[in-house]
Protein backbone atom coordinates (compact mmCIF):
# COMPACT_ATOMS: atom_id res chain seq x y z
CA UNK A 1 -14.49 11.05 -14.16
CA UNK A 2 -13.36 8.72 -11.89
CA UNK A 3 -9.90 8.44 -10.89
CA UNK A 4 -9.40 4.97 -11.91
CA UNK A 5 -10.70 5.85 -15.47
CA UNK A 6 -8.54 9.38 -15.30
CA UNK A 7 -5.77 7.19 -14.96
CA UNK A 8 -6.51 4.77 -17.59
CA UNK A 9 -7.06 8.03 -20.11
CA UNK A 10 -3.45 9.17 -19.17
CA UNK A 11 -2.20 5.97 -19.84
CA UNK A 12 -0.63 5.97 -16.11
CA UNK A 13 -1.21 1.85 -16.67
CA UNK A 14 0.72 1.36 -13.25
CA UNK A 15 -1.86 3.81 -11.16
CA UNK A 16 -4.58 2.06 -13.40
CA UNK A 17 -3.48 -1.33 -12.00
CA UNK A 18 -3.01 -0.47 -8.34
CA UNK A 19 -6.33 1.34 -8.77
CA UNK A 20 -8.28 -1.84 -9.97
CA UNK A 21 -5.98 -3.91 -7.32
CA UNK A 22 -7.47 -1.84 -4.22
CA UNK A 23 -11.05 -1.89 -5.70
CA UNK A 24 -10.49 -5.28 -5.72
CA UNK A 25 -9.18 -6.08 -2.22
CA UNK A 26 -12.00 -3.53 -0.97
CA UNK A 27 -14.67 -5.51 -2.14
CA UNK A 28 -13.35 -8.77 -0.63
CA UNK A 29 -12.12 -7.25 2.97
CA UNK A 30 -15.96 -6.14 4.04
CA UNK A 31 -15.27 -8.73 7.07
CA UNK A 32 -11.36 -7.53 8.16
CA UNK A 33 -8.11 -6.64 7.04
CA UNK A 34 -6.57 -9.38 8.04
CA UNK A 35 -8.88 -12.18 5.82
CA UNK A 36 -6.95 -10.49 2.71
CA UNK A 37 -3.52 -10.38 3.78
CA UNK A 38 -2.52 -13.63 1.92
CA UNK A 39 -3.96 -13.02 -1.28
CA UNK A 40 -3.01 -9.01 -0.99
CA UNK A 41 0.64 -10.50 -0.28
CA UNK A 42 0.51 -13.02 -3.21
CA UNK A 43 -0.44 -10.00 -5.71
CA UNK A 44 1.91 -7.56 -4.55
CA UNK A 45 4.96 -9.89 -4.05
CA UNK A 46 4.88 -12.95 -6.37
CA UNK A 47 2.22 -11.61 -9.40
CA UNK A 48 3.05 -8.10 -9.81
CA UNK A 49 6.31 -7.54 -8.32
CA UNK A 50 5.35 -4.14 -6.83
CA UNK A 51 7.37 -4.97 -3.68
CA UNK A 52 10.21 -7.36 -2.40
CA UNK A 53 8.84 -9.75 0.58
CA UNK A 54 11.13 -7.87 2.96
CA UNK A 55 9.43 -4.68 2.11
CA UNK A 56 5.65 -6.08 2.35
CA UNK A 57 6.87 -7.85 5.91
CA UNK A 58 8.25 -3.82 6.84
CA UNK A 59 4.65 -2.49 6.01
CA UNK A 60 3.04 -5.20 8.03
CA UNK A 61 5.12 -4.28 10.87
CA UNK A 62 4.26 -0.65 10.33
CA UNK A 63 0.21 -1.34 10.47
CA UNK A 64 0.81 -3.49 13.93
CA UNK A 65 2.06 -0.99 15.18
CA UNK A 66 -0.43 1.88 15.02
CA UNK A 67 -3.02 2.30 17.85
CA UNK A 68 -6.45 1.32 17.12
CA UNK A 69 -9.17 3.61 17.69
């Protein structure tokens, strides 16, 4: 079973969502991260209200920061 259906058949709806949300983004962001940002931003901020705008901008700063190997 696949995660994304094990959460739908333990009604964890919020896991569900995020699930379908980064299924989603992955199919979109073949060419970069950074093509997605807006629309990731717009779902997670305005749509869903998973996270404030100050605490997207934190976990932006968090992913500039890490080397790139």
């Amino acid at each position: 079973m696949t995660p994304i259906a094990l959460a739908v058949a333990l009604e964890a709806d919020i896991l569900a969502e995020i699930g379908a949300f980064c299924s989603k983004l992955a199919v979109v962001s073949f060419g970069g991260a950074y093509g997605v940002l807006a629309y990731m931003t717009q779902v997670v901020v305005t749509t869903q209200n998973w996270l404030t705008p100050d605490q997207m901008m934190d976990g932006l700063d968090l992913r500039k920061q890490h080397p790139v190997r």
